[in-house]
C-alpha atoms as a PDB file:
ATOM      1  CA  UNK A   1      61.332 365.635-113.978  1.00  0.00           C
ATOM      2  CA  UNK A   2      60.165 365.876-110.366  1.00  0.00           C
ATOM      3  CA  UNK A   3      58.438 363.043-109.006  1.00  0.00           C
ATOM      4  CA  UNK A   4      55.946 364.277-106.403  1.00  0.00           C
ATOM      5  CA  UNK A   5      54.188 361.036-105.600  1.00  0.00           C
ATOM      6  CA  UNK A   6      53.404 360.060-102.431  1.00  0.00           C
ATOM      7  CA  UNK A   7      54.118 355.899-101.804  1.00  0.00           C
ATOM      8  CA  UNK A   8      51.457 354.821 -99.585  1.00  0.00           C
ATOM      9  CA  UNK A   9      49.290 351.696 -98.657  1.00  0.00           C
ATOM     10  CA  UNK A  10      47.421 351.906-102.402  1.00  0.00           C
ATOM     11  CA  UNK A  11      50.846 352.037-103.496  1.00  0.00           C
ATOM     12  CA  UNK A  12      51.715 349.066-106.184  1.00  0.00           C
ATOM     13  CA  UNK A  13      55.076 347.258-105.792  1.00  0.00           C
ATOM     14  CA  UNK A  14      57.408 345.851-108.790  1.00  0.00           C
ATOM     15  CA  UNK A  15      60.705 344.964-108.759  1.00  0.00           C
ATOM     16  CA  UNK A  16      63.687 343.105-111.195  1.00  0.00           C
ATOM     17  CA  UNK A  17      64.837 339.812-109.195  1.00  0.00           C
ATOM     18  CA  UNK A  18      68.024 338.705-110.409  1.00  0.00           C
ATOM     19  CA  UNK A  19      71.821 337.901-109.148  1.00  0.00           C
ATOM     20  CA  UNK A  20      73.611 340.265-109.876  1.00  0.00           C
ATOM     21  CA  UNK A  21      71.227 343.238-110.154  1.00  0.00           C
ATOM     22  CA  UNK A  22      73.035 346.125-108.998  1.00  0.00           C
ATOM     23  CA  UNK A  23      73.806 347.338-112.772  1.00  0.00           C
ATOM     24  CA  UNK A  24      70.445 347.263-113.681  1.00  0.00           C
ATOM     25  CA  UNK A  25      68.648 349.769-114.911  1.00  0.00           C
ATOM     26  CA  UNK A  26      65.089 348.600-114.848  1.00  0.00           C
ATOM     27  CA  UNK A  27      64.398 350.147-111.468  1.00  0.00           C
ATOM     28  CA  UNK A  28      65.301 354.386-113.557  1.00  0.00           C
ATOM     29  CA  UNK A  29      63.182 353.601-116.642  1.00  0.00           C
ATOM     30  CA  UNK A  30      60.221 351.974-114.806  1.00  0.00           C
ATOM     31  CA  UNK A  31      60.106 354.435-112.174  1.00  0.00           C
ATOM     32  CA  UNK A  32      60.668 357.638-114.430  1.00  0.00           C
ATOM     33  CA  UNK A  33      57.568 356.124-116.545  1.00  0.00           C
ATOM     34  CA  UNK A  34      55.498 355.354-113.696  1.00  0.00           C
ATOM     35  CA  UNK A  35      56.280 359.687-112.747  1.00  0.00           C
ATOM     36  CA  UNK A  36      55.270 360.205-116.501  1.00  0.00           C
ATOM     37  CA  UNK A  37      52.162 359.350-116.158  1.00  0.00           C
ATOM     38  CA  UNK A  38      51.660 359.921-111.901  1.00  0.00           C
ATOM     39  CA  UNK A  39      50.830 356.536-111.276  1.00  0.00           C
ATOM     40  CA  UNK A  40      50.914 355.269-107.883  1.00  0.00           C
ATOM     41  CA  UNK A  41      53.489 352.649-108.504  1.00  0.00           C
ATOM     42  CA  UNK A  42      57.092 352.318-107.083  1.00  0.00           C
ATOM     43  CA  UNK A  43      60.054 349.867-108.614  1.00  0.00           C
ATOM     44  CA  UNK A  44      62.972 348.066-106.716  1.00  0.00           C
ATOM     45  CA  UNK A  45      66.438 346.402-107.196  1.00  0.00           C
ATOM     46  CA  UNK A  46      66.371 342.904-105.386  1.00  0.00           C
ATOM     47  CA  UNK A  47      69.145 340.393-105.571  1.00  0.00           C
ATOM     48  CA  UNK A  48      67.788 337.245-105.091  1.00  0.00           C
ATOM     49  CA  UNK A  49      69.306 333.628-104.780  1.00  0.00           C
ATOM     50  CA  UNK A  50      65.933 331.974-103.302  1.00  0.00           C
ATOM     51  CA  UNK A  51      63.382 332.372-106.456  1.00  0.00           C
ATOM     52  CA  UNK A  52      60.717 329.887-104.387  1.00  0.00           C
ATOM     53  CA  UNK A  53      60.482 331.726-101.545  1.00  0.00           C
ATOM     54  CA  UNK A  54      60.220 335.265-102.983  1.00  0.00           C
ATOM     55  CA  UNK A  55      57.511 334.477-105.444  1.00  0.00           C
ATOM     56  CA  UNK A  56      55.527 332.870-102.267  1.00  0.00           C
ATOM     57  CA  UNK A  57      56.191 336.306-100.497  1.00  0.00           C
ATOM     58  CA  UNK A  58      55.281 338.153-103.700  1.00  0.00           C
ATOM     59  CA  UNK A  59      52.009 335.738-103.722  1.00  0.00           C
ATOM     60  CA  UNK A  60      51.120 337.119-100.059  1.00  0.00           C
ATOM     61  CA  UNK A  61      51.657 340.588-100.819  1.00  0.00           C
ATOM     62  CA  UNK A  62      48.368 342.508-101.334  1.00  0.00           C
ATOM     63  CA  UNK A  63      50.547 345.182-103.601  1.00  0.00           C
ATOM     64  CA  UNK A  64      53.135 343.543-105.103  1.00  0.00           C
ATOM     65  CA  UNK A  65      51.986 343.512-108.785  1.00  0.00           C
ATOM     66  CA  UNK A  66      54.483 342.954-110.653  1.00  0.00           C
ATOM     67  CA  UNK A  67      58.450 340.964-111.096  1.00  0.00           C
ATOM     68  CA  UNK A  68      61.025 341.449-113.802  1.00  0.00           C
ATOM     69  CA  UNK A  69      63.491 338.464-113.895  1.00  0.00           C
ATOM     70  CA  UNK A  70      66.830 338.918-114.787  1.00  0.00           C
ATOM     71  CA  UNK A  71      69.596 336.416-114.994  1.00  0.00           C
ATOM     72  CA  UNK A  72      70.040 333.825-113.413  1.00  0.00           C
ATOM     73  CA  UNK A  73      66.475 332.868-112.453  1.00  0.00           C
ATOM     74  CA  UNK A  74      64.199 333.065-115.758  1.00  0.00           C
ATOM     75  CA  UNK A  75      64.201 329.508-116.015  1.00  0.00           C
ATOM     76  CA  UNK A  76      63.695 328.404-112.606  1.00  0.00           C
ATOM     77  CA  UNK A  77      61.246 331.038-111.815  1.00  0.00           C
ATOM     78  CA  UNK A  78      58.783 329.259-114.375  1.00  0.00           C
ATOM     79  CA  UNK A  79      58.582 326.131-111.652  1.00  0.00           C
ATOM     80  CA  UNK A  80      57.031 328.881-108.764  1.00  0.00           C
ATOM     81  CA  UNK A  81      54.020 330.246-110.880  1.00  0.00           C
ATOM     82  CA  UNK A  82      51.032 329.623-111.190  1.00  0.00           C
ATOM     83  CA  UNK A  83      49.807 329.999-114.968  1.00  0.00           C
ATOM     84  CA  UNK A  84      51.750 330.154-118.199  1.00  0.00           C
ATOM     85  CA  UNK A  85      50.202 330.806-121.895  1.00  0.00           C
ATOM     86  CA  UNK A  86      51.298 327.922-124.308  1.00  0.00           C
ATOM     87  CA  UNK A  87      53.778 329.789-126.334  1.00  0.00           C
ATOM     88  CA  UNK A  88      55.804 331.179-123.408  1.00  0.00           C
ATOM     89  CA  UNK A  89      55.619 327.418-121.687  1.00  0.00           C
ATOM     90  CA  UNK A  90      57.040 326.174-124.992  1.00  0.00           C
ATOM     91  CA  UNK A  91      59.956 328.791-125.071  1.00  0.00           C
ATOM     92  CA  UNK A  92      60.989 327.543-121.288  1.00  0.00           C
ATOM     93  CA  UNK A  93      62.011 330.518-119.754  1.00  0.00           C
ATOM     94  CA  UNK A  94      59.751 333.576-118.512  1.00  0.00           C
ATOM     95  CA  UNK A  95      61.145 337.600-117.365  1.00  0.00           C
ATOM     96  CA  UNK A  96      57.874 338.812-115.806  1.00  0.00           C
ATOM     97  CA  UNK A  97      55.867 337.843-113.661  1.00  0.00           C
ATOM     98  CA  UNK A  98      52.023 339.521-112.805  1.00  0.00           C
ATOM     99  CA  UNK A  99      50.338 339.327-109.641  1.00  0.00           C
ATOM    100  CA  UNK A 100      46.512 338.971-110.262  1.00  0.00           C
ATOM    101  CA  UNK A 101      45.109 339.081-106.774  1.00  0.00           C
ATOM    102  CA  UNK A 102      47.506 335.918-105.231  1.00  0.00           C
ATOM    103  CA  UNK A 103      47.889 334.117-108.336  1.00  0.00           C
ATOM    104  CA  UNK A 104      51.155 334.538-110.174  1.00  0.00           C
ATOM    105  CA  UNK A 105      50.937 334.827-114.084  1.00  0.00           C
ATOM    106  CA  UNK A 106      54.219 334.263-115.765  1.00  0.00           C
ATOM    107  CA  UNK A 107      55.100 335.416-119.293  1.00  0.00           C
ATOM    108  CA  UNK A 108      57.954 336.422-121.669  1.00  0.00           C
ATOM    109  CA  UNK A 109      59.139 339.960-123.236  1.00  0.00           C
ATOM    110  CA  UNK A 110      62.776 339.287-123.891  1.00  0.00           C
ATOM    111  CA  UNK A 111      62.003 337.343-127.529  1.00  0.00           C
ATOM    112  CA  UNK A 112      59.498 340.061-128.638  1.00  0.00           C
ATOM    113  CA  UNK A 113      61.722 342.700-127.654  1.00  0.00           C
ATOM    114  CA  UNK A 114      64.704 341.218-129.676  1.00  0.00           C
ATOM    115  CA  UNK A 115      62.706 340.583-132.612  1.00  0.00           C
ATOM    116  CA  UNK A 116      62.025 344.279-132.654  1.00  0.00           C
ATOM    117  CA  UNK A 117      65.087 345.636-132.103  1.00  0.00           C
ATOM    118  CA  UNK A 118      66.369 343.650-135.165  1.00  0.00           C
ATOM    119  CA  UNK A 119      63.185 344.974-137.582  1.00  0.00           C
ATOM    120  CA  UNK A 120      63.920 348.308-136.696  1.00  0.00           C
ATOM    121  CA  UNK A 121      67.878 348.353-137.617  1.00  0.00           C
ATOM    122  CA  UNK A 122      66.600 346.530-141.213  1.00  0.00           C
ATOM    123  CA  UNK A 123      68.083 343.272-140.551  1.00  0.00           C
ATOM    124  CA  UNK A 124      66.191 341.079-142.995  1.00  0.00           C
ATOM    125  CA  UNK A 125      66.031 337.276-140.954  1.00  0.00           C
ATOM    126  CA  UNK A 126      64.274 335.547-143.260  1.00  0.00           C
ATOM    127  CA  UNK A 127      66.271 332.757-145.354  1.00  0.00           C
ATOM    128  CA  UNK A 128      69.408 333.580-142.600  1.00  0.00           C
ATOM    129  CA  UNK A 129      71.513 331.012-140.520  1.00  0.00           C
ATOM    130  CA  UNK A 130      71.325 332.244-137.157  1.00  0.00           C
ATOM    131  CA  UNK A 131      74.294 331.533-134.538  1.00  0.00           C
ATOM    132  CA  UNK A 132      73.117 331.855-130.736  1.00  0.00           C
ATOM    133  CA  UNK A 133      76.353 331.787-128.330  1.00  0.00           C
ATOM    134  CA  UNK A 134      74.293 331.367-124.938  1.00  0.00           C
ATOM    135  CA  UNK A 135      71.711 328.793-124.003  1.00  0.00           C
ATOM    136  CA  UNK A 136      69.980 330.922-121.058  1.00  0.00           C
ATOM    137  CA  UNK A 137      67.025 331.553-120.759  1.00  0.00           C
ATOM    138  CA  UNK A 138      67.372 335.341-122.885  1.00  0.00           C
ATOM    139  CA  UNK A 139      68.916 332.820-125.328  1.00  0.00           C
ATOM    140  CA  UNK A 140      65.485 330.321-125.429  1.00  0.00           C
ATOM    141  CA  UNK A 141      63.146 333.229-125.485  1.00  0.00           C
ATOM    142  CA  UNK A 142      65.092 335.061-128.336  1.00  0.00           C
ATOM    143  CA  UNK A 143      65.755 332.040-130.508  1.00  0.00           C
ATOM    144  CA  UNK A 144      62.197 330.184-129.923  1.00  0.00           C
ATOM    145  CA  UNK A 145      60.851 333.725-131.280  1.00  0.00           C
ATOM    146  CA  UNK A 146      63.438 334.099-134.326  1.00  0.00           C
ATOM    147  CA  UNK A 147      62.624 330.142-135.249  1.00  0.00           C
ATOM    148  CA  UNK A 148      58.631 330.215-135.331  1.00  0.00           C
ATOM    149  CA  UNK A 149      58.294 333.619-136.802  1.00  0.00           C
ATOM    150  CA  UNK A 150      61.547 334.821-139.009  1.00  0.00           C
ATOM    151  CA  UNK A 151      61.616 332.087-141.645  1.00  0.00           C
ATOM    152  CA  UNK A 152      65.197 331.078-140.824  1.00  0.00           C
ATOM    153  CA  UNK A 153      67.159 328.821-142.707  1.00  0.00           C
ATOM    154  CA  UNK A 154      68.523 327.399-139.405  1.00  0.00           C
ATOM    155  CA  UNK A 155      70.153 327.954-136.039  1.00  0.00           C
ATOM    156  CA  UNK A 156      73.623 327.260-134.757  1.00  0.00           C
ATOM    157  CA  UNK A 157      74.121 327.087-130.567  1.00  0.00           C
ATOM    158  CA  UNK A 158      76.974 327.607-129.097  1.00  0.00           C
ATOM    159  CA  UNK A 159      77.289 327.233-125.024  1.00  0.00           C
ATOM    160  CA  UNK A 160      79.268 325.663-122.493  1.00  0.00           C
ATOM    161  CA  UNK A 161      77.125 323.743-120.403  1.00  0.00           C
ATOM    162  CA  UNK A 162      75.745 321.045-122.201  1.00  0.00           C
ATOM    163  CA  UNK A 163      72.806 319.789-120.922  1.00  0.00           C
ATOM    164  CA  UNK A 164      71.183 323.813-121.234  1.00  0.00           C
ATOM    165  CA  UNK A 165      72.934 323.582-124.638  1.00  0.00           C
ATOM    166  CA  UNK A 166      71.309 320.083-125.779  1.00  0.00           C
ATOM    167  CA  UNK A 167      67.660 321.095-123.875  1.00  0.00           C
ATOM    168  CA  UNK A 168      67.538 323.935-126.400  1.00  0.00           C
ATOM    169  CA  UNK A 169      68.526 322.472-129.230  1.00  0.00           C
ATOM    170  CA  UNK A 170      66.239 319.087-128.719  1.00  0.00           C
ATOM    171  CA  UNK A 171      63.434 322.061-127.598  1.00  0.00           C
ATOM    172  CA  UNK A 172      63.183 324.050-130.990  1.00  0.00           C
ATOM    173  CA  UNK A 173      63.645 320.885-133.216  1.00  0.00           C
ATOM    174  CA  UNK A 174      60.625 319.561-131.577  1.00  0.00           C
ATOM    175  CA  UNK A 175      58.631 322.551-131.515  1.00  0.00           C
ATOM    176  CA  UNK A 176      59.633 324.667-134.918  1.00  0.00           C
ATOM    177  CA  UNK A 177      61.160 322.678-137.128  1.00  0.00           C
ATOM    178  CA  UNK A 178      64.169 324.473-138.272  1.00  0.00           C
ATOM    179  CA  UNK A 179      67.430 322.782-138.740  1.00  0.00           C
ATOM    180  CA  UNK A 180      69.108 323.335-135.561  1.00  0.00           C
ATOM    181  CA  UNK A 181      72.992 321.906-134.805  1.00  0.00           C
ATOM    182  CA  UNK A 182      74.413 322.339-131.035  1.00  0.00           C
ATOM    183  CA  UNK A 183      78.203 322.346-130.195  1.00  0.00           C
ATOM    184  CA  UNK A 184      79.898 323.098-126.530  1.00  0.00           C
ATOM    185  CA  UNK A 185      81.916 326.411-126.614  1.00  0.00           C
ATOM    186  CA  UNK A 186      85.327 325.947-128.548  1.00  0.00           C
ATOM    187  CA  UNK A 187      87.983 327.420-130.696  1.00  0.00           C
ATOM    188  CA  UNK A 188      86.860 325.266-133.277  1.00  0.00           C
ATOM    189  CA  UNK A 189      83.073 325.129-132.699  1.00  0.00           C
ATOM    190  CA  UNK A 190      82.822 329.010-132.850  1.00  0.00           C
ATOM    191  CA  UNK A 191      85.413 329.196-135.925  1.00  0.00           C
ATOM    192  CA  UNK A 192      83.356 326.846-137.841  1.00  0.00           C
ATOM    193  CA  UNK A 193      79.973 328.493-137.113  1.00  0.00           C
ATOM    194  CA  UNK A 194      81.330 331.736-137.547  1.00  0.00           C
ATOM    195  CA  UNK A 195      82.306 330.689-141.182  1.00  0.00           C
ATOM    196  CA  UNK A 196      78.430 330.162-142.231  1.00  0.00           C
ATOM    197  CA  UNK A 197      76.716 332.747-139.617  1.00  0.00           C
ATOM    198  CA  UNK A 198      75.022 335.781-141.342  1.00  0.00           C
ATOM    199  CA  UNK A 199      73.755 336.986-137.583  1.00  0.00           C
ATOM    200  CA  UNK A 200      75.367 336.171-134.822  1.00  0.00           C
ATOM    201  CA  UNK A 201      73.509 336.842-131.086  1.00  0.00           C
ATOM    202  CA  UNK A 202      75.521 336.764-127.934  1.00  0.00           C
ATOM    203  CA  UNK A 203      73.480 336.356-125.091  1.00  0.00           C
ATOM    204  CA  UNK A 204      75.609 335.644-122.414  1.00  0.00           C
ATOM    205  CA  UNK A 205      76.986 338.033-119.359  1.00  0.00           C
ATOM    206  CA  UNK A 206      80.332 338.297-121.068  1.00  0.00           C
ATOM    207  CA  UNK A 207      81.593 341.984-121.950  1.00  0.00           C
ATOM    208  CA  UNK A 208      78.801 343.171-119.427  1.00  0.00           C
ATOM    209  CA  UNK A 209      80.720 346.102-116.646  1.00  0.00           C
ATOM    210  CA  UNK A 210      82.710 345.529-115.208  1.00  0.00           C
ATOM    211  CA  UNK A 211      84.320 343.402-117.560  1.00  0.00           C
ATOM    212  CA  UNK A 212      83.670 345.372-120.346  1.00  0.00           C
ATOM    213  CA  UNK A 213      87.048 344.299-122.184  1.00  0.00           C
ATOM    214  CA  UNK A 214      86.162 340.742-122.768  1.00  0.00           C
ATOM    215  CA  UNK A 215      84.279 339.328-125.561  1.00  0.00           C
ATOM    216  CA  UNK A 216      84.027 334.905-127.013  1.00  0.00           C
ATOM    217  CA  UNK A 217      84.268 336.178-130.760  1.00  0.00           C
ATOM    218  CA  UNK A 218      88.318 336.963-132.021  1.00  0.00           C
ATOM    219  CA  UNK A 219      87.532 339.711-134.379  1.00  0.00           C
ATOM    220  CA  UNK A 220      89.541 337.399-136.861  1.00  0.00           C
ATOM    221  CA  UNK A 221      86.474 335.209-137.582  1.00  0.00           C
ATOM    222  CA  UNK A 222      83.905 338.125-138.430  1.00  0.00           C
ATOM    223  CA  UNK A 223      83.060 338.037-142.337  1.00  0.00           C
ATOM    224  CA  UNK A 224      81.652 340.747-144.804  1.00  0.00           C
ATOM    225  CA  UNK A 225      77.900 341.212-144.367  1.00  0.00           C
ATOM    226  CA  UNK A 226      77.333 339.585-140.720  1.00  0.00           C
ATOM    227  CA  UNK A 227      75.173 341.226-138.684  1.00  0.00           C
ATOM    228  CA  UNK A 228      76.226 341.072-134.750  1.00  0.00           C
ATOM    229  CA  UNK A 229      73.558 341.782-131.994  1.00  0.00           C
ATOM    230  CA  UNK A 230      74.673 341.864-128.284  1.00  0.00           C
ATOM    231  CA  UNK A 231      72.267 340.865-125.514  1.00  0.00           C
ATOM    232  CA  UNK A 232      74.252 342.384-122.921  1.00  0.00           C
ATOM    233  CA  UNK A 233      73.656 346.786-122.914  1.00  0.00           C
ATOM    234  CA  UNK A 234      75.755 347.996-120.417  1.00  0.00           C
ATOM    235  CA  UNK A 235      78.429 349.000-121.690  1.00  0.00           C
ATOM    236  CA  UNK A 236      76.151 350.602-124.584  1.00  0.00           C
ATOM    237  CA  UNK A 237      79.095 349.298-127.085  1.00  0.00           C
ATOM    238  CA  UNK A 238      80.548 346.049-126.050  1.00  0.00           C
ATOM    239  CA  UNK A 239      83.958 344.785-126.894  1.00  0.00           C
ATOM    240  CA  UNK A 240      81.943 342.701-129.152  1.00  0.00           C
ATOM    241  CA  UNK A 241      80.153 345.428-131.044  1.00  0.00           C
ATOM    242  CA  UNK A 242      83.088 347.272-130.972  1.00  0.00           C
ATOM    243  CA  UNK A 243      85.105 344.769-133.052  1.00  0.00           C
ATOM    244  CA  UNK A 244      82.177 344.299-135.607  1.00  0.00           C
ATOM    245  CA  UNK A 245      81.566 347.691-136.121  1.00  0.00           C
ATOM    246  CA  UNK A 246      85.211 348.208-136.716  1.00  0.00           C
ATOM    247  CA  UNK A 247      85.356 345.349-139.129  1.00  0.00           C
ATOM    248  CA  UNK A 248      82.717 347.100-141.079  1.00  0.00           C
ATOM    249  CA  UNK A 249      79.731 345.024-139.540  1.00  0.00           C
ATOM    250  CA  UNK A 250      75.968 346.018-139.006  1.00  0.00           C
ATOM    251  CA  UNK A 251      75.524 345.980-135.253  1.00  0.00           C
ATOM    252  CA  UNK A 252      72.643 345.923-132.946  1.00  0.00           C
ATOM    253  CA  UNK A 253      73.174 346.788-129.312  1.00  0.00           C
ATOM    254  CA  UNK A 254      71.228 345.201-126.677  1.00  0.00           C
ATOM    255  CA  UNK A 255      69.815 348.617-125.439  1.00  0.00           C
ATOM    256  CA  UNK A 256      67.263 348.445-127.863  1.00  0.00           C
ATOM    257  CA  UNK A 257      66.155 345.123-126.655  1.00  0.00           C
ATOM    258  CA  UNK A 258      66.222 346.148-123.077  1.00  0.00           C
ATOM    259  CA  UNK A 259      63.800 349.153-123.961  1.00  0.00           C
ATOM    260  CA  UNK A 260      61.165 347.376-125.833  1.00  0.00           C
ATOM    261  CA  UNK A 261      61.070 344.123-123.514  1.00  0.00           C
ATOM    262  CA  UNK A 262      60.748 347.040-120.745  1.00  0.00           C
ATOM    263  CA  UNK A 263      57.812 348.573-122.611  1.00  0.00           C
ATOM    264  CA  UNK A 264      55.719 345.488-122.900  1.00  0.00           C
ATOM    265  CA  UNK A 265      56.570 344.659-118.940  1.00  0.00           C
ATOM    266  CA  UNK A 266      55.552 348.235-117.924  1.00  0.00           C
ATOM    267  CA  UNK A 267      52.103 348.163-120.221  1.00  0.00           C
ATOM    268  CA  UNK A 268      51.840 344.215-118.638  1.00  0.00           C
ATOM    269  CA  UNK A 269      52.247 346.218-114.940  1.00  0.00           C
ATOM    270  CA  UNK A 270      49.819 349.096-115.011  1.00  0.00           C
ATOM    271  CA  UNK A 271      47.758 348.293-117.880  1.00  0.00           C
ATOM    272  CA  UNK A 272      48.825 351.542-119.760  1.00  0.00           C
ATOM    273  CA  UNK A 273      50.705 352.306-122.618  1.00  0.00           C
ATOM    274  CA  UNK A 274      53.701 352.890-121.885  1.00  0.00           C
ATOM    275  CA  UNK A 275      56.265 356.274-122.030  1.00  0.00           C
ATOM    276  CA  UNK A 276      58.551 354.837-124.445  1.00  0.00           C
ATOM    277  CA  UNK A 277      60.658 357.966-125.312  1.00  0.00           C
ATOM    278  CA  UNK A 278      60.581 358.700-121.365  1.00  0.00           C
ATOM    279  CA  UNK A 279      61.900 355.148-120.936  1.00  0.00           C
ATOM    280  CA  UNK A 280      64.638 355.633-123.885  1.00  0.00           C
ATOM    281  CA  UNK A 281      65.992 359.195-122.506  1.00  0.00           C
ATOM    282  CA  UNK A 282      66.447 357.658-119.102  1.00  0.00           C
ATOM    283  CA  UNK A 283      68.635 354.667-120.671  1.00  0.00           C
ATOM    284  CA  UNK A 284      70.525 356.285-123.087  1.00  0.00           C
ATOM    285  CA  UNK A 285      71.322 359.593-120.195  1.00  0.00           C
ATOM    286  CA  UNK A 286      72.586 356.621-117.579  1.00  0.00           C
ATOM    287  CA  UNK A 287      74.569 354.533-120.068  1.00  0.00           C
ATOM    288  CA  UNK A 288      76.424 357.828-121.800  1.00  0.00           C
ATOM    289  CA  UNK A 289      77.367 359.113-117.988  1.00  0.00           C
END
């Protein structure tokens, strides 16, 4: 498709803020939707260490509408807005952001997103133990939406840093109500929570290009009837999935969370419904090059 737009004062800005951002592939799916439908919107790659002072900038900026935020700022960025709805303030990390004429609306797409890619591959949640390796903030938004709406039986996180890993944890006690247990990343942590996992989530950058060879879970400790679901979507098969599927697993890849979140941001952006099979083309033509 041949985008003959012109980009010009009325011309609306959005971009994905993140560090690193150069594999991303928000800017190709957000600007061959915005061609879809000829809307006078353009979409940029920014790596970005100072979260505070580009949010200001985007605040100032009579056409910047709208921010995906990518790892590591989805957390921090939720100190530099200026309105949050309860459930998204709850979760504790946000990946858009909306410009509304100078004020800064932050929200969340990355739980929604993974609860959809998991009801359309058939995973039935409800009465499951869930283990989380990853305390981000993909890992708050995806587990805070699991624990409130998926009838769980309970959640098992897994991380290294302990203070993100114990913030969690304490978070979705407080707030849903589910047993939760925490552990720092081990041999022995992950071998035991592997043993009573039905789905396991990795939501950290590990197995994501260039280190696409690397994966936390031995394919030793997988078990008949697991489900595995990978955050991470380039590569579109991870080392991860890779070893599931091989063990006879159902997998999920994170593509299809990466789609949907970037459905709801685009529809968040313009106000339209969004080109979803546009959006899904573009993705799966990059990621199979």
């Amino acid at each position: 498709m041949k985008d003959s737009r012109t980009l010009d004062f009325n011309t609306r800005l959005c971009a994905v803020i993140g560090n690193p951002v150069s594999h991303s592939l928000s800017p190709a799916i957000h600007n061959a939707a915005f061609a879809a439908l000829d809307l006078n919107f353009v979409y940029l790659p920014c790596q970005v260490e100072d979260v505070a002072g580009v949010l200001s900038g985007m605040r100032a900026m009579h056409n910047f509408r709208g921010m995906s935020v990518t790892i590591p700022h989805k957390i921090e960025a939720m100190k530099h807005v200026d309105e949050i709805n309860a459930a998204d303030r709850t979760i504790g990390s946000i990946n858009t952001i909306i410009n509304d004429n100078g004020k800064l609306i932050g929200l969340g797409t990355d739980g929604p997103g993974a609860m959809k890619a998991l009801a359309d591959a058939g995973v039935e949640l409800s009465g499951k133990q869930v283990l989380m390796i990853g305390a981000g903030g993909a890992s708050r938004a995806i587990s805070f939406t699991l624990a409130l709406k998926a009838g769980l039986k309970g959640m098992t996180l897994l991380d290294i840093d302990q203070r993100v890993l114990e913030g969690l944890a304490d978070d979705l006690e407080r707030h849903t109500g589910i047993p939760v247990s925490a552990a720092g990343m081990s041999d022995k942590a992950l071998a035991e929570a592997m043993n009573s996992a039905d789905i396991i989530i990795h939501s950290t950058p590990v197995g994501m290009h260039p280190n696409s060879d690397a994966s936390l879970v031995p394919a030793r400790l997988f078990r008949p009837g697991q489900v595995v679901f990978d955050v991470v979507y380039t590569p579109l098969e991870t080392r991860l999935l890779a070893d599931a599927r091989a063990a006879g697993l159902q997998t999920v890849s994170g593509v299809e969370m990466f789609i949907n979140q970037a459905v709801l941001q685009f529809e968040q952006f313009t106000g339209r419904p969004a080109p979803a099979e546009v959006m899904r083309q573009v993705v799966m033509e990059h990621l199979s090059k």
